[in-house]
Protein backbone atom coordinates (compact mmCIF):
# COMPACT_ATOMS: atom_id res chain seq x y z
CA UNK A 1 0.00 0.00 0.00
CA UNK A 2 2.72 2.19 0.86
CA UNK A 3 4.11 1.66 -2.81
CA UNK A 4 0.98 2.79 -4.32
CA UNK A 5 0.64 5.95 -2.55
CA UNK A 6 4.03 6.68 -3.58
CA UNK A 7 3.52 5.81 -6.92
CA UNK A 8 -0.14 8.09 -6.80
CA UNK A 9 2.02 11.37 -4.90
CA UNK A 10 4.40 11.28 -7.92
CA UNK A 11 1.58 10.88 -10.77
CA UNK A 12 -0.06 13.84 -9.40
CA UNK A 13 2.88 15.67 -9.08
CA UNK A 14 4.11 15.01 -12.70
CA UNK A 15 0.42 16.19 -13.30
CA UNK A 16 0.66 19.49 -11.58
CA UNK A 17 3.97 20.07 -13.63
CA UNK A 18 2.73 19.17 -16.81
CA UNK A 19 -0.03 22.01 -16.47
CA UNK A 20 2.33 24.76 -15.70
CA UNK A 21 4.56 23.54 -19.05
CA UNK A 22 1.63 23.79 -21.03
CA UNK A 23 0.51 27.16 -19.33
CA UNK A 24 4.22 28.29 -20.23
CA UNK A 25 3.86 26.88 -23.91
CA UNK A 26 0.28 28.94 -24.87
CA UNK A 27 2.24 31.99 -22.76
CA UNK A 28 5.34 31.62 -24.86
CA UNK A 29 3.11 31.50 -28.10
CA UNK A 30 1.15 33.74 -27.95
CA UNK A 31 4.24 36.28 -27.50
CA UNK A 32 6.21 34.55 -29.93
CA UNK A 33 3.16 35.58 -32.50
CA UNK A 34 3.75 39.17 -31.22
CA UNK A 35 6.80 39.69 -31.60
CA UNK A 36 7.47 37.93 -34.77
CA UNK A 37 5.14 40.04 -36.29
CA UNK A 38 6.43 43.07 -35.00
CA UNK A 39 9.86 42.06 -36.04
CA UNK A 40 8.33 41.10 -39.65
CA UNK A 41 7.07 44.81 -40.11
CA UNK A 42 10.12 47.11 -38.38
CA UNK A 43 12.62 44.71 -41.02
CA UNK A 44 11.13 46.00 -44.12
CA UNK A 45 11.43 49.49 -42.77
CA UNK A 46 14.77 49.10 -41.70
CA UNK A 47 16.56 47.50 -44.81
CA UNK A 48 14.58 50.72 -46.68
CA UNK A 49 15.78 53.00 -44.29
CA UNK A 50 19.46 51.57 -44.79
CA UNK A 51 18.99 51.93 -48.12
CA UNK A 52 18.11 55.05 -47.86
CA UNK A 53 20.58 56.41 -45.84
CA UNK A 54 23.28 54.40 -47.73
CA UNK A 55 22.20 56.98 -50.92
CA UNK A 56 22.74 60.24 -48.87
CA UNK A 57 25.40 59.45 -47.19
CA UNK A 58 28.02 58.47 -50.32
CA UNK A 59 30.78 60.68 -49.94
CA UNK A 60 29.70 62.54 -46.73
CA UNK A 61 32.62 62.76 -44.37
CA UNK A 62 30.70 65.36 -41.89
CA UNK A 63 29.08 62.14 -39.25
CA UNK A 64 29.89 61.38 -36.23
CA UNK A 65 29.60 57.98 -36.92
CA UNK A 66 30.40 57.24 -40.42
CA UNK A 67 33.83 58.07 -39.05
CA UNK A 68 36.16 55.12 -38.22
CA UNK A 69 38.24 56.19 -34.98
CA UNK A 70 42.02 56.17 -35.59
CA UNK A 71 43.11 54.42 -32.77
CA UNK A 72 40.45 52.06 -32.54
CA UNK A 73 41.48 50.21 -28.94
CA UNK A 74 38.07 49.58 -27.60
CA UNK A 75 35.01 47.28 -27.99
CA UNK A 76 31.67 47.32 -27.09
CA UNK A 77 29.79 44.02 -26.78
CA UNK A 78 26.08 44.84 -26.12
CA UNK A 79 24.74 41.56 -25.37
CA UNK A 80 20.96 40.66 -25.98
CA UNK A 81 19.83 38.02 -23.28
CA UNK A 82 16.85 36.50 -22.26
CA UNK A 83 14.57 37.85 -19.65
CA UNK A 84 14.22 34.51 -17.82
CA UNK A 85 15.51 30.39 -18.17
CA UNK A 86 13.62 27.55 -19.41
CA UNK A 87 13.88 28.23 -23.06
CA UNK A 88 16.79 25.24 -23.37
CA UNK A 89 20.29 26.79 -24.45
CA UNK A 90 19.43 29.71 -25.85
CA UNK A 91 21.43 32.29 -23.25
CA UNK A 92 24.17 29.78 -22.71
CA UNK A 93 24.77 28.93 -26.39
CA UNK A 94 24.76 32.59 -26.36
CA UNK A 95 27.52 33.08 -23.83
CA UNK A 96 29.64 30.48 -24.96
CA UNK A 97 29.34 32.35 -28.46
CA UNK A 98 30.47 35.28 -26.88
CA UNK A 99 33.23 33.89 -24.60
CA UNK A 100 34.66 32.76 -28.36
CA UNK A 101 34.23 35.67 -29.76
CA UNK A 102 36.35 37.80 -26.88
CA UNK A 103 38.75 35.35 -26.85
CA UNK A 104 40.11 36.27 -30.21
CA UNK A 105 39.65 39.97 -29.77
CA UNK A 106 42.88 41.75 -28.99
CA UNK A 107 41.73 45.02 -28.24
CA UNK A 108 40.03 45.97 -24.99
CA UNK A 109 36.45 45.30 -24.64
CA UNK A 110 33.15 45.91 -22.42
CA UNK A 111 29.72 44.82 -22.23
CA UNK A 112 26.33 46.51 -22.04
CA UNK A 113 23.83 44.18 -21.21
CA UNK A 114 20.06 44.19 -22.56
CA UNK A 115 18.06 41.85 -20.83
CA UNK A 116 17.65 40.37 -16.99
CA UNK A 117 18.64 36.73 -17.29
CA UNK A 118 21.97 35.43 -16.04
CA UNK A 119 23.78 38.06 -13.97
CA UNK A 120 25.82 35.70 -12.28
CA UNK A 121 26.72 33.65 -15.05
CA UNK A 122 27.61 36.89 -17.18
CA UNK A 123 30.04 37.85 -14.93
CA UNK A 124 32.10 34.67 -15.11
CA UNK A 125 33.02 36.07 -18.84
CA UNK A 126 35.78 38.45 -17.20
CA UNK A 127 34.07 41.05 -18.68
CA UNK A 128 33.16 44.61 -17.27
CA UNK A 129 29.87 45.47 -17.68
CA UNK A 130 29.49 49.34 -18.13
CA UNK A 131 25.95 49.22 -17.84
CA UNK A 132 22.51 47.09 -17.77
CA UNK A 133 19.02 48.09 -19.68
CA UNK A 134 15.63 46.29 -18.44
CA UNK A 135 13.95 45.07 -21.86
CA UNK A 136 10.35 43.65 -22.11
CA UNK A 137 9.52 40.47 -23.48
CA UNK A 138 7.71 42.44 -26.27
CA UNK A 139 10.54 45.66 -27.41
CA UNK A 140 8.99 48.72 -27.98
CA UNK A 141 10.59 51.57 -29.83
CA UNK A 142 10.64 53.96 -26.77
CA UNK A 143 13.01 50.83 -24.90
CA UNK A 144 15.22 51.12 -28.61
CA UNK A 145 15.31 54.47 -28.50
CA UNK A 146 17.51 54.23 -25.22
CA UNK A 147 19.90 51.92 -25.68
CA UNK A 148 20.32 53.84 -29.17
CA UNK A 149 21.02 57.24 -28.01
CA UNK A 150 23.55 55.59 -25.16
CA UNK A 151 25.75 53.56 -27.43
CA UNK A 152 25.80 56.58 -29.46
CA UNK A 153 26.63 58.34 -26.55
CA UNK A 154 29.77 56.09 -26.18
CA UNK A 155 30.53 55.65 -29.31
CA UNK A 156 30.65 60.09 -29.96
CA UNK A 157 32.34 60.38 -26.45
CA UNK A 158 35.61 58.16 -27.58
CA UNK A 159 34.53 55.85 -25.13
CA UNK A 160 34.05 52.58 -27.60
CA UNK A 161 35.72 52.58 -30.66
CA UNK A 162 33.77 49.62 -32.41
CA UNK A 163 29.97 48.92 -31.03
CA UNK A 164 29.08 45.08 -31.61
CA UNK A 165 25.37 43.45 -31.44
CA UNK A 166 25.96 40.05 -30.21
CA UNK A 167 22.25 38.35 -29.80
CA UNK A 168 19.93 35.03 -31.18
CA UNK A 169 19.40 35.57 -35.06
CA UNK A 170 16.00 33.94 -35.63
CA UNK A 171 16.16 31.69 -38.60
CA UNK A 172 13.05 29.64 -37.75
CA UNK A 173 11.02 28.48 -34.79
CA UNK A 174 12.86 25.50 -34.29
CA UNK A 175 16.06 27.50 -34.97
CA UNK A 176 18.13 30.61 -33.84
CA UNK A 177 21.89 30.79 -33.69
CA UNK A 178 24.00 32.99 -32.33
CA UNK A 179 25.53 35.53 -34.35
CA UNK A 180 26.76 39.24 -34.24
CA UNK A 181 27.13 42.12 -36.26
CA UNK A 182 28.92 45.63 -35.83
CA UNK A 183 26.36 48.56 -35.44
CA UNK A 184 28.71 51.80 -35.37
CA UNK A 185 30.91 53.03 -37.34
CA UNK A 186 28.26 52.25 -39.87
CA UNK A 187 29.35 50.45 -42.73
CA UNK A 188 29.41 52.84 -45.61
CA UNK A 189 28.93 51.17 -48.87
CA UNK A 190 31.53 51.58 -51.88
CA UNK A 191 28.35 51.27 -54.71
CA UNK A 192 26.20 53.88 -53.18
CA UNK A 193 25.88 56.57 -54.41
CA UNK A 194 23.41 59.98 -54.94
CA UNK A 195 22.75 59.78 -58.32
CA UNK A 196 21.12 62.28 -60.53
CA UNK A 197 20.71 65.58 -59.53
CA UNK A 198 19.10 65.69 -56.03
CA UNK A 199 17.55 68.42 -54.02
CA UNK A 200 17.96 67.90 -50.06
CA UNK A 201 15.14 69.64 -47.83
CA UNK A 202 16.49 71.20 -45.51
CA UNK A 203 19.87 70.47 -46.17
CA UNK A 204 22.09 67.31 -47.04
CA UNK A 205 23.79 67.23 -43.22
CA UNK A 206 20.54 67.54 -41.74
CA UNK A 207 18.92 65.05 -43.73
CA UNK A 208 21.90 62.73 -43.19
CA UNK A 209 22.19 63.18 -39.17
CA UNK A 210 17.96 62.66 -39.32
CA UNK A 211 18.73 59.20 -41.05
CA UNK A 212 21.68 58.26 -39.22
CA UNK A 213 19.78 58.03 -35.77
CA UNK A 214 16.70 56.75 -37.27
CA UNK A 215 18.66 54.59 -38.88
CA UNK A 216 20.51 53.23 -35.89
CA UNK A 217 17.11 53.46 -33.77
CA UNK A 218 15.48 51.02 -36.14
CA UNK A 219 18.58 48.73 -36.48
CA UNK A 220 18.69 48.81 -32.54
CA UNK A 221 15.22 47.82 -32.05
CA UNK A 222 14.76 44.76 -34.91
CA UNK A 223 17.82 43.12 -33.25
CA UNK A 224 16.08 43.50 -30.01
CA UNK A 225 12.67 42.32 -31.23
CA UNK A 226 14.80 39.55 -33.46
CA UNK A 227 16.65 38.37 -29.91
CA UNK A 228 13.01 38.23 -28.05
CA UNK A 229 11.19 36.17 -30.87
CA UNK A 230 13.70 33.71 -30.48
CA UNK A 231 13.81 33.56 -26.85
CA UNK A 232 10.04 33.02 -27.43
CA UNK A 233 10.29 29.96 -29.92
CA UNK A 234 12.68 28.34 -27.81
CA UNK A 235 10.78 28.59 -24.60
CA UNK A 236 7.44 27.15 -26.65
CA UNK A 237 9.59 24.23 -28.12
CA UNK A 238 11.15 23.59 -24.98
CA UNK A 239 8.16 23.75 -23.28
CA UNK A 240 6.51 21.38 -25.91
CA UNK A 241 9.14 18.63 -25.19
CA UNK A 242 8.41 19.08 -21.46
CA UNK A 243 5.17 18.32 -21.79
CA UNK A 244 5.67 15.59 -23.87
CA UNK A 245 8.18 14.09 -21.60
CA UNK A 246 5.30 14.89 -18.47
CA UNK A 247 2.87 12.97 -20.80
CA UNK A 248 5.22 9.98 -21.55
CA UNK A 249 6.32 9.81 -17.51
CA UNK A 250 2.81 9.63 -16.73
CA UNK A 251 2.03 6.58 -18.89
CA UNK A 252 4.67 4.77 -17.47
CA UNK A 253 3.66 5.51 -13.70
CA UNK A 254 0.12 4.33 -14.78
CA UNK A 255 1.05 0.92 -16.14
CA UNK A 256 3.56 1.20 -12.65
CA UNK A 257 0.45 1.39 -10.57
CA UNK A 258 -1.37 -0.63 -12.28
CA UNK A 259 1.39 -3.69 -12.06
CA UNK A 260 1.44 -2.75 -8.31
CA UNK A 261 -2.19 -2.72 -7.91
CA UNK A 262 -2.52 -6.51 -9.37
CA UNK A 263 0.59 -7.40 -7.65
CA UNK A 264 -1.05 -6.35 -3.89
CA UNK A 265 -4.44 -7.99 -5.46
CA UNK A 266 -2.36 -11.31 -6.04
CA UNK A 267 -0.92 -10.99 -2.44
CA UNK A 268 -4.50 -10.55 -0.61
CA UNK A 269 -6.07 -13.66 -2.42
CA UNK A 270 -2.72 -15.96 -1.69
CA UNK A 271 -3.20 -14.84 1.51
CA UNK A 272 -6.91 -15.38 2.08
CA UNK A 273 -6.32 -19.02 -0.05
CA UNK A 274 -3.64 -20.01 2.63
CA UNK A 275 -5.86 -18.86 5.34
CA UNK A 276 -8.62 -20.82 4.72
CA UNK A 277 -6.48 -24.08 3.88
CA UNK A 278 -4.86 -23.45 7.34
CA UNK A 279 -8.71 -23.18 8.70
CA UNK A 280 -9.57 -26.51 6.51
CA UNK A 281 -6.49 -28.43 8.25
């Protein structure tokens, strides 16, 4: 008997544990359709927007940051992590990616961190961390917008000489890899060009610094929408396998039971047989 209340605690339990994976699944999906979408739309305008810019700023010299720094000694990591675990290896492939990618940098570097998962573990990197931004599970521009104007900040002020996005690209939602690419200087492109006569309203420099931080707003906030729609995806899936594992370990405890259940069944008629044979002799 003792078995079989031990075997009943533990299907219940697997029960109660199967619910909250399945709560955490419809959670994860139904913000993984959110910001997916969101992500979909702000791409588009950001690709047109570097295209854009790429056209008025051929042979401007007069940005801030179309200017490569001359001594170029520091780097600035900004590293995109999840708000929370149980999305399988998505921050850790993440920090392992970016333990690599330090180790073969020679200059100095830094992080800024967007994101709340992991302090601990982020610190084992060796890596200072100049400073930490609080991102929701869904980005909005106003949360871009931030982090924008301070790597600019850093970047203007001489205090990074190279600003890196290191985050989860989203291939698919049973994929995302770890990948980075450099946000300032901005890259100029040897094939753009003006073309034609063109009129600039107010004035080219204007126009171009107008571009540059819309530019770098936009670029800012589809990495940080990118990095959250995979965090998504990867907490549904691994919540999917959870409960598939919950449903699987619950089967088995079943049949356990039920094999116990006979077993004690078997027991109580031996011993009722053997009684009454010892009552018969």
């Amino acid at each position: 008997m003792a078995n079989l209340r031990k075997i009943r605690t533990r299907i219940k339990s697997v029960k109660s544990t199967q619910q909250i994976t399945k709560s955490m699944k419809m959670v994860a999906a139904s913000k993984l359709r959110r910001t997916q979408a969101a992500f979909g739309d702000l791409r588009t305008f950001a690709d047109k927007s570097g295209e854009i810019l790429a056209r008025v700023s051929a042979g401007a010299e007069d940005n801030p940051y179309l200017t490569t720094h001359a001594e170029n000694r520091r780097v600035c990591y900004v590293l995109i992590v999840g708000n929370r675990g149980l999305c399988g290896t998505y921050n850790t492939a993440l920090l392992r990616y970016l333990e690599e990618l330090a180790a073969k940098e020679e200059r100095e570097s830094f992080l800024v961190v967007a994101g709340r998962w992991g302090k601990d573990m982020i610190q084992t990197l060796g890596l200072p961390v100049r400073r930490s931004f609080e991102i929701s599970d869904t980005p909005d521009s106003a949360e871009a917008r931030e982090l924008s104007a301070y790597l600019r900040e850093l970047y203007r002020d001489g205090e990074a000489d190279e600003i890196v996005l290191v985050y989860e690209q989203f291939r698919s939602v049973l994929s995302q890899s770890p990948g980075s690419r450099t946000l300032l200087p901005l890259q100029r492109e040897e094939s753009a060009a003006a073309g034609g006569d063109v009129i600039f309203e107010p004035d080219r420099k204007a126009l171009l610094d107008t571009l540059v931080d819309m530019y770098l707003d936009n670029s800012v906030h589809a990495a940080l929408l990118e990095a959250r729609t995979g965090e998504h995806s990867s907490r549904m899936t691994a919540m999917t396998s959870a409960s598939d594992n919950t449903e699987e370990l619950i089967a088995e405890l079943t049949l356990q039971l039920n094999h116990a259940r006979q077993s004690a069944i078997t027991t109580e008629i031996s011993e009722i047989v053997g009684g009454a044979e010892a009552l018969k002799n």
